[in-house]
Protein backbone atom coordinates (compact mmCIF):
# COMPACT_ATOMS: atom_id res chain seq x y z
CA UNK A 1 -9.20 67.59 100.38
CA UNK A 2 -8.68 68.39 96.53
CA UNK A 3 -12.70 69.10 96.54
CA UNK A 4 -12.18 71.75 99.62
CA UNK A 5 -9.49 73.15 97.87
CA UNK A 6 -11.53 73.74 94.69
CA UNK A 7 -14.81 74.99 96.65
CA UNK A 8 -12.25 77.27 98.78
CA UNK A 9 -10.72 78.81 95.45
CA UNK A 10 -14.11 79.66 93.74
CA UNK A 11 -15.23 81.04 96.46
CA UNK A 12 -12.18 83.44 96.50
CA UNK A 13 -12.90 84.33 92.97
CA UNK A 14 -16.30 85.33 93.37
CA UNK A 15 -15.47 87.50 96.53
CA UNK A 16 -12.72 88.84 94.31
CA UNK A 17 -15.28 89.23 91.84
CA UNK A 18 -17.81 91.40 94.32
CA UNK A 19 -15.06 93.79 94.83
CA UNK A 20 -15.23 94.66 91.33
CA UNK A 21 -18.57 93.80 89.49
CA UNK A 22 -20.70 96.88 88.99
CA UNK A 23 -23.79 97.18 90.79
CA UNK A 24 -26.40 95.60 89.18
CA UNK A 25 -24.10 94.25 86.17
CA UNK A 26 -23.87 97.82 84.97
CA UNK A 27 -20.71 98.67 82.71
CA UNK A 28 -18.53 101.19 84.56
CA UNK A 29 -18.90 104.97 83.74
CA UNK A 30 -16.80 106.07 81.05
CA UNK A 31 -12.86 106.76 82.28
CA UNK A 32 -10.93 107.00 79.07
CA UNK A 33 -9.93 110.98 78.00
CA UNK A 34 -13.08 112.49 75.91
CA UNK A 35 -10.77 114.70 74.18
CA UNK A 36 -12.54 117.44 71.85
CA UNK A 37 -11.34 118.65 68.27
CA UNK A 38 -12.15 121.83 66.34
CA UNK A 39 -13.57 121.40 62.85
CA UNK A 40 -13.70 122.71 59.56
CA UNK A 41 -14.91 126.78 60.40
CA UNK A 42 -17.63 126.80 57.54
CA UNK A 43 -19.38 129.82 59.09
CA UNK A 44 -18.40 132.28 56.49
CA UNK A 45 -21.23 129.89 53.79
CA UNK A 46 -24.46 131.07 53.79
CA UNK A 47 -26.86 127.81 55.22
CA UNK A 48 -29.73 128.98 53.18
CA UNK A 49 -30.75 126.66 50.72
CA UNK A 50 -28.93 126.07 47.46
CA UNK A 51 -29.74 128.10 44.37
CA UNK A 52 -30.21 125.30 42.03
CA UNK A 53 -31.34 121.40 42.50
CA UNK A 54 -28.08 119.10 42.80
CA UNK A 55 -27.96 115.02 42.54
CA UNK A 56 -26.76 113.23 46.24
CA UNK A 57 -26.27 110.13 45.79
CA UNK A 58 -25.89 108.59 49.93
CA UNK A 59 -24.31 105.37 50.17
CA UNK A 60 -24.99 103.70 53.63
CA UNK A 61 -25.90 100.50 54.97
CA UNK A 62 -28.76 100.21 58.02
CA UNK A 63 -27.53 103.21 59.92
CA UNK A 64 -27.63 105.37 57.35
CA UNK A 65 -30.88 104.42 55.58
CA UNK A 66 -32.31 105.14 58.83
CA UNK A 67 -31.08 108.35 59.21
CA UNK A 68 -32.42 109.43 55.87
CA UNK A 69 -35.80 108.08 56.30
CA UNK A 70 -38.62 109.10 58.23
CA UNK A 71 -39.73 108.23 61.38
CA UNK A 72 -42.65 105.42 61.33
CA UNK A 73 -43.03 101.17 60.65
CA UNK A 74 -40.72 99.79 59.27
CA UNK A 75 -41.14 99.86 55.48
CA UNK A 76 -37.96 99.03 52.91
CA UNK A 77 -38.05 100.05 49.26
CA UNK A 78 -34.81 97.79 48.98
CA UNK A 79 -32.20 96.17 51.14
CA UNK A 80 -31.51 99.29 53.79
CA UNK A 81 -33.33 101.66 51.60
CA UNK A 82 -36.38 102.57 53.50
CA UNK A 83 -39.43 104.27 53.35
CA UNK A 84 -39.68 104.60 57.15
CA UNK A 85 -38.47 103.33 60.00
CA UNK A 86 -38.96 103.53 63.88
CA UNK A 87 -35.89 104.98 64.02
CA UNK A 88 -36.09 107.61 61.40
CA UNK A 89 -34.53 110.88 61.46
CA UNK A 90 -36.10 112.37 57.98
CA UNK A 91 -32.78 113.72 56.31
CA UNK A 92 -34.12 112.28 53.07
CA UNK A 93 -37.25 114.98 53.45
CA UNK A 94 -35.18 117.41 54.36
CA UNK A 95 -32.81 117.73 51.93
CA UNK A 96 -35.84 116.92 49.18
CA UNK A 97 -37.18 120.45 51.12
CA UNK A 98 -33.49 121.98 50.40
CA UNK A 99 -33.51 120.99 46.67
CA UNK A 100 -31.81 118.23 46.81
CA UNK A 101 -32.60 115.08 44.46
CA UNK A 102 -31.25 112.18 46.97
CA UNK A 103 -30.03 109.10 45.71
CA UNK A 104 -29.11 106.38 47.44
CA UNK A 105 -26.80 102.54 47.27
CA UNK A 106 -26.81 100.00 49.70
CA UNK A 107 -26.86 96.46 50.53
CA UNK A 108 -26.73 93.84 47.10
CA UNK A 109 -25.92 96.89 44.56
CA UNK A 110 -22.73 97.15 43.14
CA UNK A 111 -21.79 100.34 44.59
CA UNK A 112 -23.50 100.10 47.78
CA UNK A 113 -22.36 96.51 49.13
CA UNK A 114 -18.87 97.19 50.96
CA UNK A 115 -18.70 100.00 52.61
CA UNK A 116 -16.01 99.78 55.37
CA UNK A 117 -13.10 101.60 56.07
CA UNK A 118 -10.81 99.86 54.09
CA UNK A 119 -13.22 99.33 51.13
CA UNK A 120 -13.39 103.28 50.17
CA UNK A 121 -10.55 103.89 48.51
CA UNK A 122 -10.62 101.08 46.26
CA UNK A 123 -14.13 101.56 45.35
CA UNK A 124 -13.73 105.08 44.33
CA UNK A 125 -10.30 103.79 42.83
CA UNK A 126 -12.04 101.90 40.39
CA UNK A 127 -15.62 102.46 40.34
CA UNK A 128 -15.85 106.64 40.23
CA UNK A 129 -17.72 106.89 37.13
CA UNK A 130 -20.79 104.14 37.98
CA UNK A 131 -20.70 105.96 41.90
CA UNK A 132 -21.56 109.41 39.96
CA UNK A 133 -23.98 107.93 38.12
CA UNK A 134 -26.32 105.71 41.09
CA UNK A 135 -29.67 106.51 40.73
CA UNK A 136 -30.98 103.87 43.36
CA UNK A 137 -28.39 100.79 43.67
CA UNK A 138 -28.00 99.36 40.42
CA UNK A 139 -29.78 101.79 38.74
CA UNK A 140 -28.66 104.53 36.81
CA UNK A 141 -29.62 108.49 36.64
CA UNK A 142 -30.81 109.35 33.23
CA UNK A 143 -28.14 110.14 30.28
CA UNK A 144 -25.97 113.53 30.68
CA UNK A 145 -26.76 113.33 34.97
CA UNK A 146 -24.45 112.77 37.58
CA UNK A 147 -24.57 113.15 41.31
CA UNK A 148 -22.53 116.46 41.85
CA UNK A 149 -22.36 115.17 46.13
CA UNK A 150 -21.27 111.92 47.15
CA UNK A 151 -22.21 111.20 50.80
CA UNK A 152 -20.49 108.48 52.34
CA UNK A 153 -20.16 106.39 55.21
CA UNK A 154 -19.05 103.63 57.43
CA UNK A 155 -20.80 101.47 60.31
CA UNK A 156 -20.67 101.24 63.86
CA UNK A 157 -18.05 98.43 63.96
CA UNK A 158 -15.61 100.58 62.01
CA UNK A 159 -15.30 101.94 65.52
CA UNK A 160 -14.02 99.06 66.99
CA UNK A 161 -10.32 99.56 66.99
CA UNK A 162 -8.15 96.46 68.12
CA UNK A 163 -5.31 99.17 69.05
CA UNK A 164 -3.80 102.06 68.02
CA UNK A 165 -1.09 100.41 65.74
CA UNK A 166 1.86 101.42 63.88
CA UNK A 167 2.65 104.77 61.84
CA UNK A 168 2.53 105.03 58.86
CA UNK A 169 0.16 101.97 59.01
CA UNK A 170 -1.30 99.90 56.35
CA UNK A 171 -4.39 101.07 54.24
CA UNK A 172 -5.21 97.67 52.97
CA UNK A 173 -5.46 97.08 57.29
CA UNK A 174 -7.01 94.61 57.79
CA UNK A 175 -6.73 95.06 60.90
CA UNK A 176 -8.51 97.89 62.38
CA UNK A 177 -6.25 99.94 64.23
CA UNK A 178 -6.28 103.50 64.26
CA UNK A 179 -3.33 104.17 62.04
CA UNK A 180 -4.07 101.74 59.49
CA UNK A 181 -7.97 103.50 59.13
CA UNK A 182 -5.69 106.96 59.27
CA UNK A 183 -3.62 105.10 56.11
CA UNK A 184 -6.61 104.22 54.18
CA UNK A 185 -7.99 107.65 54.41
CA UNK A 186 -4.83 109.57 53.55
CA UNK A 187 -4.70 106.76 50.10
CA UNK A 188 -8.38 108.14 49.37
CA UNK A 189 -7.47 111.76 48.98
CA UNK A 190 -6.13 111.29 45.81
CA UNK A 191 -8.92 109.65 44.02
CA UNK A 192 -11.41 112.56 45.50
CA UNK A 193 -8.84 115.09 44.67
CA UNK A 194 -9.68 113.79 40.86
CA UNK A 195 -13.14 115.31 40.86
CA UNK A 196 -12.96 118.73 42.12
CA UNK A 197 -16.20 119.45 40.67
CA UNK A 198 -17.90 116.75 42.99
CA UNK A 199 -18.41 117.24 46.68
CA UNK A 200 -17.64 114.66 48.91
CA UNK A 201 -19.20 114.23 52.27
CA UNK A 202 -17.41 111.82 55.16
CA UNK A 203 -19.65 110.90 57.38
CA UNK A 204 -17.87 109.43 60.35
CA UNK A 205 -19.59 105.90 61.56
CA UNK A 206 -21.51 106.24 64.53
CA UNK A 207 -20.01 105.29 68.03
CA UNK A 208 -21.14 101.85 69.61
CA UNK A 209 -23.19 102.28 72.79
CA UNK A 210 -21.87 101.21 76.20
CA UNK A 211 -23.08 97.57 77.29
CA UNK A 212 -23.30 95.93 80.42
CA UNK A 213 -21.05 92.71 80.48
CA UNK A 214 -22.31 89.81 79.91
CA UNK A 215 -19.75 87.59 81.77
CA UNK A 216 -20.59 85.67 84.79
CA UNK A 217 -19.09 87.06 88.13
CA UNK A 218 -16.65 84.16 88.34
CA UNK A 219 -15.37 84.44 84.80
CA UNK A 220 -15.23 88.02 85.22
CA UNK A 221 -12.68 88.05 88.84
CA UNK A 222 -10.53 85.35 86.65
CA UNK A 223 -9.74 87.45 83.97
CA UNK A 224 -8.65 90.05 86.79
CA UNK A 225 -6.57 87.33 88.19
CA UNK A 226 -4.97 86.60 84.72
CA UNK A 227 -4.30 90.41 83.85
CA UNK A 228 -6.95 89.92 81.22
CA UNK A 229 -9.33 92.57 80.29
CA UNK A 230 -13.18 92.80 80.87
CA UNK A 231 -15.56 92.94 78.53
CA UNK A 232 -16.37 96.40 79.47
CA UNK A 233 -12.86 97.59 79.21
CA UNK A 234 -12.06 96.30 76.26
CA UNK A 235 -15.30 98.61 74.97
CA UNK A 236 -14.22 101.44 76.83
CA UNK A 237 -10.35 101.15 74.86
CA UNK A 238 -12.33 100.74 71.77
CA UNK A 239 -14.02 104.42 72.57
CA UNK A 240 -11.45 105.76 73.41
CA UNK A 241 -9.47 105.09 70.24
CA UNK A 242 -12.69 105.90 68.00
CA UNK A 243 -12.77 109.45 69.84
CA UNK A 244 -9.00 110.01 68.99
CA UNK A 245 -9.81 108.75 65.13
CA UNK A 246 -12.89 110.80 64.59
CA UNK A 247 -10.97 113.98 66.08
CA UNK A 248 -8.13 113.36 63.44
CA UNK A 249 -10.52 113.27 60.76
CA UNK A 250 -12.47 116.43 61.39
CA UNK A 251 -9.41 118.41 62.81
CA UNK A 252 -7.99 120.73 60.30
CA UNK A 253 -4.89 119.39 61.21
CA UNK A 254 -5.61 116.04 61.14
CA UNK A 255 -6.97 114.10 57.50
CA UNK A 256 -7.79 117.47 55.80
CA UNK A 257 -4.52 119.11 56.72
CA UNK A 258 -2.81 119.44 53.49
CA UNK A 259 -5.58 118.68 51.32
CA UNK A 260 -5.55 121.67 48.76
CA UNK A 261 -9.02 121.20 47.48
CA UNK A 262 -12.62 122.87 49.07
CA UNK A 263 -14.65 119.39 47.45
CA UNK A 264 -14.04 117.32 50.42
CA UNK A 265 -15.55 117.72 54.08
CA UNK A 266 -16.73 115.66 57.31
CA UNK A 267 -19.45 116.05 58.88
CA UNK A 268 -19.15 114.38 62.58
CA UNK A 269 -21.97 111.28 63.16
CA UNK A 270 -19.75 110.52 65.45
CA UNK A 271 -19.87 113.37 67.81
CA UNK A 272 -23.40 114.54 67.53
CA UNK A 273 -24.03 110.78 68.78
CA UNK A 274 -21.97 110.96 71.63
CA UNK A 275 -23.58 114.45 72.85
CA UNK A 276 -19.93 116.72 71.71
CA UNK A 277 -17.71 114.68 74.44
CA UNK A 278 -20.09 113.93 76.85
CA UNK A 279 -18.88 110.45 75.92
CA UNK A 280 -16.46 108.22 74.07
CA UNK A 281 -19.90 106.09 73.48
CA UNK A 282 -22.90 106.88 71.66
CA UNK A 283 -25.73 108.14 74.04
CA UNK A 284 -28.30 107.61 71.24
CA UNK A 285 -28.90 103.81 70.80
CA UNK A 286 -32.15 102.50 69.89
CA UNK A 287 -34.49 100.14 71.91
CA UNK A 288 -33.74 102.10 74.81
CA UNK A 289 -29.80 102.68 74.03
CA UNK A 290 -29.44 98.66 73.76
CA UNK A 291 -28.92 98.76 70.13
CA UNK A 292 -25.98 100.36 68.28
CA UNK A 293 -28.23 101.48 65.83
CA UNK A 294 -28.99 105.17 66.15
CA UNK A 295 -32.26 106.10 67.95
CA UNK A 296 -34.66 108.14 66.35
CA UNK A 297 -33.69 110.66 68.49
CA UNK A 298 -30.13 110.70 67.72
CA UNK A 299 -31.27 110.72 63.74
CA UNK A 300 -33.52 113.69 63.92
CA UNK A 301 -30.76 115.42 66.07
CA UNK A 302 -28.03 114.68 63.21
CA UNK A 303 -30.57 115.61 60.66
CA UNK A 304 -30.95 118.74 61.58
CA UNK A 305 -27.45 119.80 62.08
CA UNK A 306 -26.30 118.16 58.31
CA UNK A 307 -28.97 119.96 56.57
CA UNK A 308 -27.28 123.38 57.31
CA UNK A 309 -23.73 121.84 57.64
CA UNK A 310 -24.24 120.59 54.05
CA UNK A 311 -25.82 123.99 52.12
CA UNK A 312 -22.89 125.62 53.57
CA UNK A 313 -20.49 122.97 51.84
CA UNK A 314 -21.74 123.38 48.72
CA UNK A 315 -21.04 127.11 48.60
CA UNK A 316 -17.52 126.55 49.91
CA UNK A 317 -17.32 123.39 46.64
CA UNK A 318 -18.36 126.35 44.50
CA UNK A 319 -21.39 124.12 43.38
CA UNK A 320 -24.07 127.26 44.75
CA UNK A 321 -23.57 130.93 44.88
């Protein structure tokens, strides 16, 4: 009898479970609010290219070396410093094309090694002076030189908000909720406010790409049973919340908002990736949008929109005329 009983309530679990499993394991289609946020209006800057060479220094980790590099096989000068990649968008070239001398700091340098949310403030807390002065991770840019732009940025798991969280929230997190990243952001402000003569560039970490579930059909219909979410809605809350973050930042009423200074601006990864609100998910993954990491397609896209985005930055810095 106990064995019926058993047979009789698995099979009610995955019938429960057909009601609800996507066709073909698919995760559903996107149902949290894609809410869009103005930005920054830097259309009064010329885009042309800067009248004079200036140091970047980029630091990144995989997403961003790929984004700099160009488009080819795979071939690393360092750890996430590459010479090409398959997934290459060719920002490196491009801004070489502008004028720009592009430095870069990433995995097992100093400067380059942490670089989530909660690690920016207290790296350019106490470490301003040797981030000025990267050449190529540990190395340094001749005597008298210093990198007059400072691009910086997190990776896709910086998008994977456990809730929103409590105002004011806590910049040392370390939990990732949305008002703790807000806190750590706001502590930053300061220590960029410092060098006025340096432009700083936030570039907000790409989104993480919609994947199917992985959990069996039976596992799945218990978790409805026990008011516990899917796999796939737990991603979609995680969107959701990296959409509402990533409009704060870029909204000139959200980070920005009472920031007196012109050396600080974002340019939006984040959106570009996820086609302006199309979706609270990045539509550009790699290996056929299975991989977080940024297609090549979504690299050359955001290439070619922070090219002009940045030459009209540095006019608004006052670092071109």
């Amino acid at each position: 009898m106990r064995k019926k009983h058993l047979v009789s309530a698995g099979a009610f679990l995955v019938a429960l479970g057909a009601l609800f499993i996507p066709i073909e394991g698919k995760a559903p289609a996107a149902t949290g609010p894609i809410a869009k946020a103005g930005a920054l209006d830097l259309s009064a800057y010329s885009s042309a290219r800067p009248d004079a060479p200036l140091d970047l220094l980029f630091i990144h980790h995989s997403t961003g070396g790929q984004l700099l590099t160009d488009p080819g096989p795979e071939k690393e000068k360092a750890s996430c410093v590459y010479e090409a990649h398959p997934n290459g968008g060719g920002l490196r070239r491009k801004l070489t094309e502008q004028g720009y001398r592009v430095h870069e700091a990433s995995y097992g340098s100093e400067i380059g090694e942490n670089t989530d949310l909660f690690d920016w403030a207290p790296k350019f807390r106490d470490k301003m002076d040797k981030v000025l002065r990267v050449s190529l991770n540990d190395q340094t840019l001749p005597d008298g030189a210093v990198n007059r732009i400072v691009v910086f940025k997190s990776c896709y798991p910086n998008n994977r908000f456990v809730g929103e969280g409590a105002a004011p929230g806590n910049p040392a997190g370390p939990e990732l909720t949305v008002w703790n990243a807000k806190a750590t952001l706001a502590s930053l402000l300061p220590e960029l406010a410092k060098r006025k003569d340096t432009l700083f560039v936030y570039v907000t970490a790409p989104g993480n790409i919609q994947k199917r579930s992985k959990d069996p059909a039976w596992k799945w219909a218990a978790k409805r049973v026990l008011g516990k979410p899917s796999e796939a809605e737990i991603g979609q809350r995680q969107a959701d919340l990296a959409r509402v973050f990533n409009n704060w930042i870029k909204s000139p009423d959200g980070w920005l908002s009472a920031y007196p200074g012109k050396n600080v601006v974002v340019f939006d990864y984040y959106d570009v990736l996820t086609n302006r609100g199309e979706s609270n998910f990045s539509l550009h993954g790699s290996e056929g949008n299975t991989d977080n990491h940024p297609s090549r397609e979504g690299n050359e896209k955001a290439a070619d929109e922070f090219v002009p985005f940045l030459n009209q930055a540095v006019r608004r810095a006052g670092l071109s005329m």
